[in-house]
PDB file of N, CA and C in Angstrom:
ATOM      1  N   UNK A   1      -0.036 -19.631 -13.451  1.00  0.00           N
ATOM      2  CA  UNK A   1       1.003 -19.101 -14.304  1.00  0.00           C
ATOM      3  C   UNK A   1       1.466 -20.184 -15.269  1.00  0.00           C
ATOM      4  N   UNK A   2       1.878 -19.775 -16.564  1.00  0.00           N
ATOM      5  CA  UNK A   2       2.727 -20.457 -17.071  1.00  0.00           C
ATOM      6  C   UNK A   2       3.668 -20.094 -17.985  1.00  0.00           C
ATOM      7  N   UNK A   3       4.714 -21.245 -17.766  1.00  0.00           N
ATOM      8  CA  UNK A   3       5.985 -20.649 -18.224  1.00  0.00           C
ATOM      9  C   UNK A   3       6.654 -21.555 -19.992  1.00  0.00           C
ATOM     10  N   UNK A   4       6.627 -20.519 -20.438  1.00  0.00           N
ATOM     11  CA  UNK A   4       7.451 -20.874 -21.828  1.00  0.00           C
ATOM     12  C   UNK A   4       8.844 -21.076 -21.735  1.00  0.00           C
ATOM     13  N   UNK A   5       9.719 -21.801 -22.148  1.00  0.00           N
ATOM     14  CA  UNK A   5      11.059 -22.102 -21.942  1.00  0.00           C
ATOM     15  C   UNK A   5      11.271 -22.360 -23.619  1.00  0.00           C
ATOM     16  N   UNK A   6      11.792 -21.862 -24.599  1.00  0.00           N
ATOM     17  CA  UNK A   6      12.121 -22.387 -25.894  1.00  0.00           C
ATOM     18  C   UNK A   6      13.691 -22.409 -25.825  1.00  0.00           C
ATOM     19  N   UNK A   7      14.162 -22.597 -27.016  1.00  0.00           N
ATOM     20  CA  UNK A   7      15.540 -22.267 -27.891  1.00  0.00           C
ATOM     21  C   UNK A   7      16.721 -22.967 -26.774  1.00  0.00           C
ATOM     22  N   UNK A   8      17.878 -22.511 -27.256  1.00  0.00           N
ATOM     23  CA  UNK A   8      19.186 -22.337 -26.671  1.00  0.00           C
ATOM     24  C   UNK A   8      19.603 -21.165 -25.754  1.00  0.00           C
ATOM     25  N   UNK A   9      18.909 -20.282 -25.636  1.00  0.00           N
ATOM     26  CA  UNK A   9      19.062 -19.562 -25.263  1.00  0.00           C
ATOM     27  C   UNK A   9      19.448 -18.942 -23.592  1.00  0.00           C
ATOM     28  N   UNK A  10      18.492 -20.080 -23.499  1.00  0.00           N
ATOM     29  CA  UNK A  10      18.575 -20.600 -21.446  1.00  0.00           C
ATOM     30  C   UNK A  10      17.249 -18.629 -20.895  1.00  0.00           C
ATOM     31  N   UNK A  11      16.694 -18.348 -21.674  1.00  0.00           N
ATOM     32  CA  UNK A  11      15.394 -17.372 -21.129  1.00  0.00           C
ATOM     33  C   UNK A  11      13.688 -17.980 -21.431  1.00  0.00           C
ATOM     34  N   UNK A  12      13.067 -17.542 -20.322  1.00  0.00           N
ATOM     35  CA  UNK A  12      12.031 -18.157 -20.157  1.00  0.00           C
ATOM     36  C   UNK A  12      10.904 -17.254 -19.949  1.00  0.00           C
ATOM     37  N   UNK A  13       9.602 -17.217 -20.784  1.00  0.00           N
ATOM     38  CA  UNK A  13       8.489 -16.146 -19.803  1.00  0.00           C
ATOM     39  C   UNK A  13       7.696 -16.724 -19.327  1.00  0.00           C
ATOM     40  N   UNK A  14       6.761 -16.332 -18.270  1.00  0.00           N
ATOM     41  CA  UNK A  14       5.664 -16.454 -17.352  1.00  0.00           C
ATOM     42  C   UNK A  14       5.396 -15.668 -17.367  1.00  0.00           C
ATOM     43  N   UNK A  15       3.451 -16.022 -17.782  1.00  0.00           N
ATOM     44  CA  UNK A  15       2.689 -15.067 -18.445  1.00  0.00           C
ATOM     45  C   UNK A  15       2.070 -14.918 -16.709  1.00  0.00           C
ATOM     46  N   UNK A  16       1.953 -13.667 -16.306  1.00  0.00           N
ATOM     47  CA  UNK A  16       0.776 -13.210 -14.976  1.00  0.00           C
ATOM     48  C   UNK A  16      -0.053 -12.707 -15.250  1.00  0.00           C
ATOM     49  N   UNK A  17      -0.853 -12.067 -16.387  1.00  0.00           N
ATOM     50  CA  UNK A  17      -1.783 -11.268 -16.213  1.00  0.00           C
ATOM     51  C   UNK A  17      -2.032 -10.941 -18.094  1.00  0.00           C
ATOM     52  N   UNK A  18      -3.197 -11.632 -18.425  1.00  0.00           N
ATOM     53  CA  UNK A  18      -3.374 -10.784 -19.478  1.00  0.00           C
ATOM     54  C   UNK A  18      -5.309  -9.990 -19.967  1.00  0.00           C
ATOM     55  N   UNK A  19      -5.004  -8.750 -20.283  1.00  0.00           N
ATOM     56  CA  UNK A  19      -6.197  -8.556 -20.646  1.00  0.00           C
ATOM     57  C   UNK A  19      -6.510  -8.458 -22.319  1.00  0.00           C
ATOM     58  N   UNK A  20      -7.728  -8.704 -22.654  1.00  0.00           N
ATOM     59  CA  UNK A  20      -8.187  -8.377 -23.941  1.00  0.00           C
ATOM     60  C   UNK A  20      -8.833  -6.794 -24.294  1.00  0.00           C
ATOM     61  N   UNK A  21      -8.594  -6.344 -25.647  1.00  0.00           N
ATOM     62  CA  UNK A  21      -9.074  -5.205 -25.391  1.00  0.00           C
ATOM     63  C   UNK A  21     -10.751  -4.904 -25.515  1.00  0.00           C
ATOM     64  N   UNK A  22     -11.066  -4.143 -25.458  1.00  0.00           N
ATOM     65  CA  UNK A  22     -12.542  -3.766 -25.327  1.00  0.00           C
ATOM     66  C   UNK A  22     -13.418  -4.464 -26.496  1.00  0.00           C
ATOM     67  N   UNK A  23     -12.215  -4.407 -28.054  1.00  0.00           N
ATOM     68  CA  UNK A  23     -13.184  -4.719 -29.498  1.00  0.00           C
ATOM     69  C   UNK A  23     -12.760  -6.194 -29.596  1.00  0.00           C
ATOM     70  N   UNK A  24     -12.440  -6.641 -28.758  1.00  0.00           N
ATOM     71  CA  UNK A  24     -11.595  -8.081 -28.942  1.00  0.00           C
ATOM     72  C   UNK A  24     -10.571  -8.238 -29.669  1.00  0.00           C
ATOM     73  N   UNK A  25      -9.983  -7.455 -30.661  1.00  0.00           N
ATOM     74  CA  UNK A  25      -9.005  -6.866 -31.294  1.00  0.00           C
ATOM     75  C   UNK A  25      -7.406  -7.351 -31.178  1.00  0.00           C
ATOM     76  N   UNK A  26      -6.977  -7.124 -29.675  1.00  0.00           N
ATOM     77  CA  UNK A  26      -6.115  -6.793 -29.173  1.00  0.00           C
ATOM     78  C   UNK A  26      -6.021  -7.608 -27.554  1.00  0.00           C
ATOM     79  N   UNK A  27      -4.529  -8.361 -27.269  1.00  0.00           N
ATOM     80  CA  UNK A  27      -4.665  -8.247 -25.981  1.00  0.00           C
ATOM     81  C   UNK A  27      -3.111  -7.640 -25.869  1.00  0.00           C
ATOM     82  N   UNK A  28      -3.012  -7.276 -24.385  1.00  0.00           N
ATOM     83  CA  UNK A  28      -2.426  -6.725 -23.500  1.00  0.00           C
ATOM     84  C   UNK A  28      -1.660  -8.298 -22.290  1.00  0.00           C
ATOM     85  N   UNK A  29      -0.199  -8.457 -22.586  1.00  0.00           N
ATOM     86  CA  UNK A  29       0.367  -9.642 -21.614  1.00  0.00           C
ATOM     87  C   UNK A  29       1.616  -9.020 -20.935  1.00  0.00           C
ATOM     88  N   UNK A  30       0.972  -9.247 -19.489  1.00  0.00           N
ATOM     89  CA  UNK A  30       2.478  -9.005 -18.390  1.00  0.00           C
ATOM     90  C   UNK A  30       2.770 -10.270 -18.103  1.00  0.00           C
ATOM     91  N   UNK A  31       4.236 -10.400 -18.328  1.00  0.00           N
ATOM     92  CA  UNK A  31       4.965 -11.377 -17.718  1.00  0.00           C
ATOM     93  C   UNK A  31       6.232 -10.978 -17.488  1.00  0.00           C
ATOM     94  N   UNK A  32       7.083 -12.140 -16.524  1.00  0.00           N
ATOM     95  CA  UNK A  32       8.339 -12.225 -16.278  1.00  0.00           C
ATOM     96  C   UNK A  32       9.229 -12.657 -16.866  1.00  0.00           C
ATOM     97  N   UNK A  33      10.162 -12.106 -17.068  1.00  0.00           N
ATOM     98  CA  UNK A  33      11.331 -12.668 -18.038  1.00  0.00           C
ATOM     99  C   UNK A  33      12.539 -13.293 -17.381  1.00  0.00           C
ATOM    100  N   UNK A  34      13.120 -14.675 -17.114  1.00  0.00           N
ATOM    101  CA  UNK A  34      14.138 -15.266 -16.827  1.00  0.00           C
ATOM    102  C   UNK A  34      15.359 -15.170 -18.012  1.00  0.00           C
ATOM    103  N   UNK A  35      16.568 -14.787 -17.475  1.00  0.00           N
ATOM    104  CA  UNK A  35      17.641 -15.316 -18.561  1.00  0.00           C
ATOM    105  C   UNK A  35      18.533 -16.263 -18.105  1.00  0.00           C
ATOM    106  N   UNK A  36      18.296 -16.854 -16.936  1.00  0.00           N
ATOM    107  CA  UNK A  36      19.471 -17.138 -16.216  1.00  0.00           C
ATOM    108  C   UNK A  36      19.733 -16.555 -15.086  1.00  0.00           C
ATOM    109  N   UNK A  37      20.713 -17.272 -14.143  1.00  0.00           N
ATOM    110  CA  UNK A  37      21.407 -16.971 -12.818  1.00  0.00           C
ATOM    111  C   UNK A  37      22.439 -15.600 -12.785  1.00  0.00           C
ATOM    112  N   UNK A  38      22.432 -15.135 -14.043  1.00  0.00           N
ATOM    113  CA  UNK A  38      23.511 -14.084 -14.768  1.00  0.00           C
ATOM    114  C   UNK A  38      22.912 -13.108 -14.491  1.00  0.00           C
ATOM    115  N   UNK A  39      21.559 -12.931 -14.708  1.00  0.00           N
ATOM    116  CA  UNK A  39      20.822 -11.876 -14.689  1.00  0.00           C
ATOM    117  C   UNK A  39      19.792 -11.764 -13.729  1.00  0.00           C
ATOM    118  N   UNK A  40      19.115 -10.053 -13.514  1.00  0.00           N
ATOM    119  CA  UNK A  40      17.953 -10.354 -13.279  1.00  0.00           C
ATOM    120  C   UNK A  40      17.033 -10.889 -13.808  1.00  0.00           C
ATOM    121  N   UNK A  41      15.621 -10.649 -13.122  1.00  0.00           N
ATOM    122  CA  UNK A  41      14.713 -10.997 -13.621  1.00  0.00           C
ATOM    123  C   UNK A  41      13.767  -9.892 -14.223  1.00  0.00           C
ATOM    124  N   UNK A  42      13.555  -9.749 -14.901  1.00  0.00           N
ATOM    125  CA  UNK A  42      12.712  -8.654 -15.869  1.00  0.00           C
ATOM    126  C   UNK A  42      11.063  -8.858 -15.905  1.00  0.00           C
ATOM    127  N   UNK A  43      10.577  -7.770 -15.392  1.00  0.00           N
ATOM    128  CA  UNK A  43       8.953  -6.959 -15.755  1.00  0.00           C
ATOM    129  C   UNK A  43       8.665  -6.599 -17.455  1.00  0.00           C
ATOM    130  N   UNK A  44       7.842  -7.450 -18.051  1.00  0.00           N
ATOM    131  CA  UNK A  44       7.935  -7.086 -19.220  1.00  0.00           C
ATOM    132  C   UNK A  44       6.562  -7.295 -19.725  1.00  0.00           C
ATOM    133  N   UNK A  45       5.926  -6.037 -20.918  1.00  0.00           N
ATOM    134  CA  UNK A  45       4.591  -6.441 -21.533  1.00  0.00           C
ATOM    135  C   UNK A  45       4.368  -6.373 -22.735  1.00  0.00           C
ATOM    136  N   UNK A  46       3.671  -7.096 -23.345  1.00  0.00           N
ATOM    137  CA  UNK A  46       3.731  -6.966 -24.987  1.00  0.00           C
ATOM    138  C   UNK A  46       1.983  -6.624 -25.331  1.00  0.00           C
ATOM    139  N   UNK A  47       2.172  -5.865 -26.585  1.00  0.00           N
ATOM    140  CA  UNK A  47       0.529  -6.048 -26.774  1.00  0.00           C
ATOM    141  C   UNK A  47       0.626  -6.903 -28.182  1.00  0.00           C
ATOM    142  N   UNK A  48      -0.464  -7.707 -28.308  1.00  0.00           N
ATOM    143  CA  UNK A  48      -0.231  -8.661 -29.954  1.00  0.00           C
ATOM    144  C   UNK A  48      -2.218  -8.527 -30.124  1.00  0.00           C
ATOM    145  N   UNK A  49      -1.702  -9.029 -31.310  1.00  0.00           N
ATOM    146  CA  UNK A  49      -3.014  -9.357 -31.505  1.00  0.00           C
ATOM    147  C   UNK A  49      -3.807 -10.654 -30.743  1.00  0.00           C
ATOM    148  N   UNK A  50      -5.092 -10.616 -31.035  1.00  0.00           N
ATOM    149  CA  UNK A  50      -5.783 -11.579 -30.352  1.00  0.00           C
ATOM    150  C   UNK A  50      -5.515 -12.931 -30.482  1.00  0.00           C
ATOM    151  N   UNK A  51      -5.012 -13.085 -31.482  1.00  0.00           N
ATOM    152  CA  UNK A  51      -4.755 -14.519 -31.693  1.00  0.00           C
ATOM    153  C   UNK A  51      -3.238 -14.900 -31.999  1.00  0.00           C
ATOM    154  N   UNK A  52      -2.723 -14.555 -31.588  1.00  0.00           N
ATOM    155  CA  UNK A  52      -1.378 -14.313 -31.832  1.00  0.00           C
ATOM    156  C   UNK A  52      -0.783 -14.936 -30.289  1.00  0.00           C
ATOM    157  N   UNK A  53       0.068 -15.628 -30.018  1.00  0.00           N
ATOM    158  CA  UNK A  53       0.957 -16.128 -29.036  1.00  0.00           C
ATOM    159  C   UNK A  53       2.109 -15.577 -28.985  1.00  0.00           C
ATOM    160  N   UNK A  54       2.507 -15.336 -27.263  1.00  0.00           N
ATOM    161  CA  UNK A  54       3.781 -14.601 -26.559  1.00  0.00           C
ATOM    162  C   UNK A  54       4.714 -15.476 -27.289  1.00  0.00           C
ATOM    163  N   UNK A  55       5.321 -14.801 -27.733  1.00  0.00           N
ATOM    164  CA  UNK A  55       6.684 -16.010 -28.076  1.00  0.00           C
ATOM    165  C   UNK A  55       7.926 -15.992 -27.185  1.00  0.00           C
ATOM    166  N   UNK A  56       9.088 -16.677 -27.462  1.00  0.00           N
ATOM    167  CA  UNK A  56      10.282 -16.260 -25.847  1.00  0.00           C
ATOM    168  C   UNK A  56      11.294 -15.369 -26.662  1.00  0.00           C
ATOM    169  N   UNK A  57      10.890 -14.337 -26.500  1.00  0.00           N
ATOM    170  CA  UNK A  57      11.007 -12.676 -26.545  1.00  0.00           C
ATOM    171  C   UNK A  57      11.006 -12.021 -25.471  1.00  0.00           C
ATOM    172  N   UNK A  58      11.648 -10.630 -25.766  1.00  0.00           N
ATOM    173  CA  UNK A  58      11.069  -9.474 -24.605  1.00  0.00           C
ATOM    174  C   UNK A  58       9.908  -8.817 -25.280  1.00  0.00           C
ATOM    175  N   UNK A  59       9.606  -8.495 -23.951  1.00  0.00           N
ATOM    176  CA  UNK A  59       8.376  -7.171 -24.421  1.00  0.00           C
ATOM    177  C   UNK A  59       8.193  -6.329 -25.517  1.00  0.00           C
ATOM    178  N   UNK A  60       7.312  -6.275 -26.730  1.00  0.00           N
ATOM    179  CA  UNK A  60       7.340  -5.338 -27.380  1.00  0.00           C
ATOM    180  C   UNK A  60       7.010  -3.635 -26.967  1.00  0.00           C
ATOM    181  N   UNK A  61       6.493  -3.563 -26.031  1.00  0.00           N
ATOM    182  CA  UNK A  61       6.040  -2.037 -25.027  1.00  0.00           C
ATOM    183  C   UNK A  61       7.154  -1.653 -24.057  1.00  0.00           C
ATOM    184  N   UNK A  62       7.557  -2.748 -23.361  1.00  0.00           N
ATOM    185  CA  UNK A  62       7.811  -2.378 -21.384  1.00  0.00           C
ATOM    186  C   UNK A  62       8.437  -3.278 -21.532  1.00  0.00           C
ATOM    187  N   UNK A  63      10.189  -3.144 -21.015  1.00  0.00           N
ATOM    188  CA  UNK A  63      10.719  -3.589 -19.727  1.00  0.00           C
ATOM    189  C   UNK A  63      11.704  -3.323 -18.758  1.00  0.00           C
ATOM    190  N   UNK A  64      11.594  -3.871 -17.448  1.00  0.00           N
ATOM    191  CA  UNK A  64      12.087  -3.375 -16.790  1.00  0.00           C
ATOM    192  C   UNK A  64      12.648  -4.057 -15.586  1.00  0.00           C
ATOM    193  N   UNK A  65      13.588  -3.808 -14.645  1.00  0.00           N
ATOM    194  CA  UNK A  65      13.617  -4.429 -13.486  1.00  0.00           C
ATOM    195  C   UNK A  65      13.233  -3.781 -12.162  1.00  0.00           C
ATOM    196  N   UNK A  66      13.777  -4.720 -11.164  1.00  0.00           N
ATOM    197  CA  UNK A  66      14.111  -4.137  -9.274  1.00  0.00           C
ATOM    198  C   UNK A  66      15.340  -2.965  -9.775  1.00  0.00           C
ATOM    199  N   UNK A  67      16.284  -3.262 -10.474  1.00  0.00           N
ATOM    200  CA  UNK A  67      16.990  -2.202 -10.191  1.00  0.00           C
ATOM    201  C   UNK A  67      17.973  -2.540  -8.780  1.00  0.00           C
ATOM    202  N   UNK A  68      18.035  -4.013  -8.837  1.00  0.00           N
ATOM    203  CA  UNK A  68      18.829  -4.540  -7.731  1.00  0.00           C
ATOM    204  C   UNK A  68      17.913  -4.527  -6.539  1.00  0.00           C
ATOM    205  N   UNK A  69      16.772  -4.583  -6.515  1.00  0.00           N
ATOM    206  CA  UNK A  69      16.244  -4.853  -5.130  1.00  0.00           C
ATOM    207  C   UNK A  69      15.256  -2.924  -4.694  1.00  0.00           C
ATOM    208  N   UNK A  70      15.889  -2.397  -5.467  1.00  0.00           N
ATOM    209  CA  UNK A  70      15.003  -0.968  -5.028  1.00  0.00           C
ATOM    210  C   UNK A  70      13.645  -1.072  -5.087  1.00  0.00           C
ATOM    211  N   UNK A  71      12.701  -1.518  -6.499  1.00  0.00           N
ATOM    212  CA  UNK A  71      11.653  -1.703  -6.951  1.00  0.00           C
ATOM    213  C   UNK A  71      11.118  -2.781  -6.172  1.00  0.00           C
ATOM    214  N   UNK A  72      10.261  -2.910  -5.165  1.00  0.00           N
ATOM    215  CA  UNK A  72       9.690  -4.243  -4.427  1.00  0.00           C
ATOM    216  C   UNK A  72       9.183  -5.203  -5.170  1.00  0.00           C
ATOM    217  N   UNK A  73       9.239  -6.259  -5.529  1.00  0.00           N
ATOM    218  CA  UNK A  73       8.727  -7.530  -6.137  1.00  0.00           C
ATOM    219  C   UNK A  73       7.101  -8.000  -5.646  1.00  0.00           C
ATOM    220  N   UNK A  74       6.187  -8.018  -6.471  1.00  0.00           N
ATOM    221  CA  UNK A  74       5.092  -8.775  -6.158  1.00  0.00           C
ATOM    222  C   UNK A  74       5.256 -10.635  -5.250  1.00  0.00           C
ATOM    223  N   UNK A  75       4.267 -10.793  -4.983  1.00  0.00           N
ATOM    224  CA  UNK A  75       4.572 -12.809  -4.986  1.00  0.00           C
ATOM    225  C   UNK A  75       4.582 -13.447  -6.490  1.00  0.00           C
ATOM    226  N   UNK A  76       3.972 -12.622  -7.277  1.00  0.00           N
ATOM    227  CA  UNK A  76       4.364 -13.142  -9.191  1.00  0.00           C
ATOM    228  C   UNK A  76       6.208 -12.849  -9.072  1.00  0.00           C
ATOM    229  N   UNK A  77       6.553 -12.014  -8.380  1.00  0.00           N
ATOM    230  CA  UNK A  77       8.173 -11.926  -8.911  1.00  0.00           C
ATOM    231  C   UNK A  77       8.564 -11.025  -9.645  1.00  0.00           C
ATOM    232  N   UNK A  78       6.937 -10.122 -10.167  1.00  0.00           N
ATOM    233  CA  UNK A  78       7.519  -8.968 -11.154  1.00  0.00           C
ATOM    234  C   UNK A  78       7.643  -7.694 -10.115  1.00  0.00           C
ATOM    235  N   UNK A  79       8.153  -6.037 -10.774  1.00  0.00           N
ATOM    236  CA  UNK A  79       7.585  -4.827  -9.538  1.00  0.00           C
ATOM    237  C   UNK A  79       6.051  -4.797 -10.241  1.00  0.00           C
ATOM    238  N   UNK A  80       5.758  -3.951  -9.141  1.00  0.00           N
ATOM    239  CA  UNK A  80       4.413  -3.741  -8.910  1.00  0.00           C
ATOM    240  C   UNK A  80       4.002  -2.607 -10.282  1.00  0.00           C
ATOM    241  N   UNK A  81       2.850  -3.195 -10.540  1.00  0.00           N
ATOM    242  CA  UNK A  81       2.421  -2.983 -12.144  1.00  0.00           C
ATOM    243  C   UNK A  81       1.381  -3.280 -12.424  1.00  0.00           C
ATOM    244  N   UNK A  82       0.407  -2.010 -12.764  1.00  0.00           N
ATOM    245  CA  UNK A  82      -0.446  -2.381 -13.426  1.00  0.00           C
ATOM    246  C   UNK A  82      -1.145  -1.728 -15.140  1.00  0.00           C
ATOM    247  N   UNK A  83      -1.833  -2.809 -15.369  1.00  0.00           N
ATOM    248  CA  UNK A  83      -2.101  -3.025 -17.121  1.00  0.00           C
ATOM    249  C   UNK A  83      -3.573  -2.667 -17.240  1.00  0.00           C
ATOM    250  N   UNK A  84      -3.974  -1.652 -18.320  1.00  0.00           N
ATOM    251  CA  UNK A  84      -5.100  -1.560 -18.116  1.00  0.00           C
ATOM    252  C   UNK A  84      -5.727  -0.795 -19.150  1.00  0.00           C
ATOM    253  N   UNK A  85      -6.702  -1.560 -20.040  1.00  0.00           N
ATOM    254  CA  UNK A  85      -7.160  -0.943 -21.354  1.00  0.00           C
ATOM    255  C   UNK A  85      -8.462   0.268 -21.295  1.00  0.00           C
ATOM    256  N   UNK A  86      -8.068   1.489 -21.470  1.00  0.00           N
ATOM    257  CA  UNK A  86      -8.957   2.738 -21.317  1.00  0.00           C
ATOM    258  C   UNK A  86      -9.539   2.752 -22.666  1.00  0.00           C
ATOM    259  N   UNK A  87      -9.490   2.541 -23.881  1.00  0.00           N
ATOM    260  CA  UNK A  87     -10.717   1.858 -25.341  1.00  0.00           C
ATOM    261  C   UNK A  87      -9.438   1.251 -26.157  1.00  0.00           C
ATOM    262  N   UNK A  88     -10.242   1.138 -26.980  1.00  0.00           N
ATOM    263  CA  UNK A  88      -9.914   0.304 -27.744  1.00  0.00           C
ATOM    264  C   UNK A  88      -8.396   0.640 -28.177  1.00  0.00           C
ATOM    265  N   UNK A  89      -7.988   1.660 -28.254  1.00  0.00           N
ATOM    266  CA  UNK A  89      -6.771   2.179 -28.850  1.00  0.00           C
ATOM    267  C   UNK A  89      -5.767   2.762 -27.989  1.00  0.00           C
ATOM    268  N   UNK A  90      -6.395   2.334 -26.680  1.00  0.00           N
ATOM    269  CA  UNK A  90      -4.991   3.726 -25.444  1.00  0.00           C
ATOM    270  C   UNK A  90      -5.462   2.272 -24.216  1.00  0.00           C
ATOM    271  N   UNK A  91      -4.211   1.933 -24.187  1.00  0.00           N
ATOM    272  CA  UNK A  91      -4.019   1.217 -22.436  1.00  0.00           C
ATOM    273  C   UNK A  91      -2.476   2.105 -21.888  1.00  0.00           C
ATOM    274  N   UNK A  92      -3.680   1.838 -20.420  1.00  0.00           N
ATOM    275  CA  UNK A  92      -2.264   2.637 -19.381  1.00  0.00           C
ATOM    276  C   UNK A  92      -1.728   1.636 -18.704  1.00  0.00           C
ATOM    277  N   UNK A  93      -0.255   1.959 -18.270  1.00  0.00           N
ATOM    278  CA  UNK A  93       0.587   1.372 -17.699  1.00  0.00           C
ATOM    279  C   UNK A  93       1.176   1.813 -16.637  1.00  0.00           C
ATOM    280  N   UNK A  94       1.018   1.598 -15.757  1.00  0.00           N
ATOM    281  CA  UNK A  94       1.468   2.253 -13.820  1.00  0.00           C
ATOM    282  C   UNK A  94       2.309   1.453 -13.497  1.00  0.00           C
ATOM    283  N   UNK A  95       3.534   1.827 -13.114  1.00  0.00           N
ATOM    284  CA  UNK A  95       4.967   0.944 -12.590  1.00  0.00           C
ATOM    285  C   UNK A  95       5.083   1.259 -11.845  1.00  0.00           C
ATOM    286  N   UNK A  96       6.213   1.159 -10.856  1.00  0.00           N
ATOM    287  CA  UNK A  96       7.002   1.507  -9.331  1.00  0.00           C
ATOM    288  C   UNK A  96       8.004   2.513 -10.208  1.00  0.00           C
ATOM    289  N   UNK A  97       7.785   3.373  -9.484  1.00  0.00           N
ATOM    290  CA  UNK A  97       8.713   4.436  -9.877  1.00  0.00           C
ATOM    291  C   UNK A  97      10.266   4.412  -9.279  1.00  0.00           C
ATOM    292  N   UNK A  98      10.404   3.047  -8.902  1.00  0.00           N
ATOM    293  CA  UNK A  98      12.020   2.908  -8.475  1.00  0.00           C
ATOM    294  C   UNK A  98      12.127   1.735  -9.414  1.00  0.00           C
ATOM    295  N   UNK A  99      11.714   1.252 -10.271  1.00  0.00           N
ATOM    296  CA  UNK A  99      12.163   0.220 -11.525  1.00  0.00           C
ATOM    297  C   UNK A  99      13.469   0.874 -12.506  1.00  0.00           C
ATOM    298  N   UNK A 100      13.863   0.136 -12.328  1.00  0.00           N
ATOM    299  CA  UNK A 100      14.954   0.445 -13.911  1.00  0.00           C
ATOM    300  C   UNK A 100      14.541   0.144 -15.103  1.00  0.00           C
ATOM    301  N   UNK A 101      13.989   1.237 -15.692  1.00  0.00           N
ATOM    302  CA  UNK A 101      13.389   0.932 -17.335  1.00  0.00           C
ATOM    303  C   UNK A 101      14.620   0.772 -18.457  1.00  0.00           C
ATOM    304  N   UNK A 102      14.393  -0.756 -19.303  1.00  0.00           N
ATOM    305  CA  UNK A 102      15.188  -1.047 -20.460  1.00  0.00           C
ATOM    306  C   UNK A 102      14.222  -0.366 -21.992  1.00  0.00           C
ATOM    307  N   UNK A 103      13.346  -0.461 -21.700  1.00  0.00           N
ATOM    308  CA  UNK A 103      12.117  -0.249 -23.089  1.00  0.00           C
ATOM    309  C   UNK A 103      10.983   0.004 -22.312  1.00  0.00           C
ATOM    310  N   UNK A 104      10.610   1.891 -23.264  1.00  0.00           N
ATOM    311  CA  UNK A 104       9.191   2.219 -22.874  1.00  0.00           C
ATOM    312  C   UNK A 104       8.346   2.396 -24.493  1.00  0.00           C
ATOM    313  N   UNK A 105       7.968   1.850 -25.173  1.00  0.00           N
ATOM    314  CA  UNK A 105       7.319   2.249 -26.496  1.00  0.00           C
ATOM    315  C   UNK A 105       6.079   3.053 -26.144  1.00  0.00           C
ATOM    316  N   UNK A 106       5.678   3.970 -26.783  1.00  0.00           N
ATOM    317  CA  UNK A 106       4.541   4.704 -26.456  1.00  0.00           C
ATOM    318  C   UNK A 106       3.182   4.646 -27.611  1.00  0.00           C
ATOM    319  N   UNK A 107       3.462   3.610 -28.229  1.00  0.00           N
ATOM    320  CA  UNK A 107       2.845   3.272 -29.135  1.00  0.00           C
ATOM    321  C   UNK A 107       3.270   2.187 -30.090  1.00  0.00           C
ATOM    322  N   UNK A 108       2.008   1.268 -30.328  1.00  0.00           N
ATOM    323  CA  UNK A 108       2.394  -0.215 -31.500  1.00  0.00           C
ATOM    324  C   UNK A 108       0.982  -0.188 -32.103  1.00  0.00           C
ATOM    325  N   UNK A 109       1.535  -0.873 -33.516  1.00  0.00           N
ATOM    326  CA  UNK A 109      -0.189  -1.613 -33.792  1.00  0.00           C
ATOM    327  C   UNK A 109      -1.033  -0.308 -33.603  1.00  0.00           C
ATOM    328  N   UNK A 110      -1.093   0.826 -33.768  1.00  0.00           N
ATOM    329  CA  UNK A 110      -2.114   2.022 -33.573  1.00  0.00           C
ATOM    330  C   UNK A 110      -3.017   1.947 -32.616  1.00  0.00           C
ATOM    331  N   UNK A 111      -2.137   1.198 -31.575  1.00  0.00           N
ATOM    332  CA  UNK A 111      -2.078   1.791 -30.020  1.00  0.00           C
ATOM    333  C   UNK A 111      -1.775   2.508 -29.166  1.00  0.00           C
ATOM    334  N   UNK A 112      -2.294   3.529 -28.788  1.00  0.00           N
ATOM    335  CA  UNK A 112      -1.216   4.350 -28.155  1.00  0.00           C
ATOM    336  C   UNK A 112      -0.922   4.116 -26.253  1.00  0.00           C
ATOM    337  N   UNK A 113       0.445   4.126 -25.738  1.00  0.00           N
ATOM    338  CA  UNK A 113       0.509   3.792 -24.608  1.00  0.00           C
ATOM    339  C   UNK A 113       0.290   4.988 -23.639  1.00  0.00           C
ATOM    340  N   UNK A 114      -0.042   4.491 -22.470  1.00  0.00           N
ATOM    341  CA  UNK A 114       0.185   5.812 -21.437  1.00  0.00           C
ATOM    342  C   UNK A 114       0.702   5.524 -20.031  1.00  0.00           C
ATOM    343  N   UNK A 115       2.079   5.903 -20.346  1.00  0.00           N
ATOM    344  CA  UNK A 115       2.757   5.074 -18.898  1.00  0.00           C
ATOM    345  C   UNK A 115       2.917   6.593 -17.644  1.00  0.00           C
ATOM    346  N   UNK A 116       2.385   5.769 -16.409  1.00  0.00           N
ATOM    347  CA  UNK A 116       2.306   6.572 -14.859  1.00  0.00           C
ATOM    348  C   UNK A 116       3.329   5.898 -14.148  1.00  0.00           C
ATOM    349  N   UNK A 117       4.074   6.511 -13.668  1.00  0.00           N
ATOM    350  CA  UNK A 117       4.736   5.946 -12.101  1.00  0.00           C
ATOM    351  C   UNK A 117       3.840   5.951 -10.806  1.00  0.00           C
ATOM    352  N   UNK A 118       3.945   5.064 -10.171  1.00  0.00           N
ATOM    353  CA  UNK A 118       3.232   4.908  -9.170  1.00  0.00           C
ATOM    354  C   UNK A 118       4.434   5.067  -7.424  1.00  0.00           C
TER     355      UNK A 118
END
């Protein structure tokens, strides 16, 4: 894992998991979002282009939490989630269906999303 820490801000991501898409085009990044002892900790995914770097942002697609502990935590620290490019233009997204969703986009970049509860 690794973790970005920028700004003043006191929030941090750790990237767990990223895929590229099928045309090389496109990737797909889950990570965790820190803000501090104030907050939780946030499930969050962005899609960017290929060459393009996570910056310390939230998710442009997805995010979400436990929801105080409802949603079970992986050993990464995020809920259970998975990322997964079906072609070039549609990746699905499977969450814990006890997460508290802040942001679901269903489309970026003439991508379209397809989110499942699990």
């Amino acid at each position: 894992m690794i973790a970005y820490t920028f700004g003043s801000d006191m929030c941090g991501n750790t990237i767990v998991e990223t895929k590229i898409s099928p045309n090389y085009s496109h990737k797909i990044i889950l990570f965790e979002r820190n803000c501090g002892a104030t907050t939780d900790f946030s499930t969050q995914i962005s899609i960017l282009k290929k060459e393009e770097d996570l910056e310390d942002e939230s998710g442009n697609i997805f995010s979400a939490d436990s929801d105080q502990g409802k949603a079970i935590l992986t050993e990464n620290g995020i809920i259970n989630i998975k990322i997964e490019w079906l072609t070039d233009k549609k990746v699905l997204v499977e969450y814990d269906k006890s997460a508290r969703i802040f942001e679901i986009e269903k489309s970026i970049d003439g991508i379209e999303i397809e989110y499942k509860k699990l």
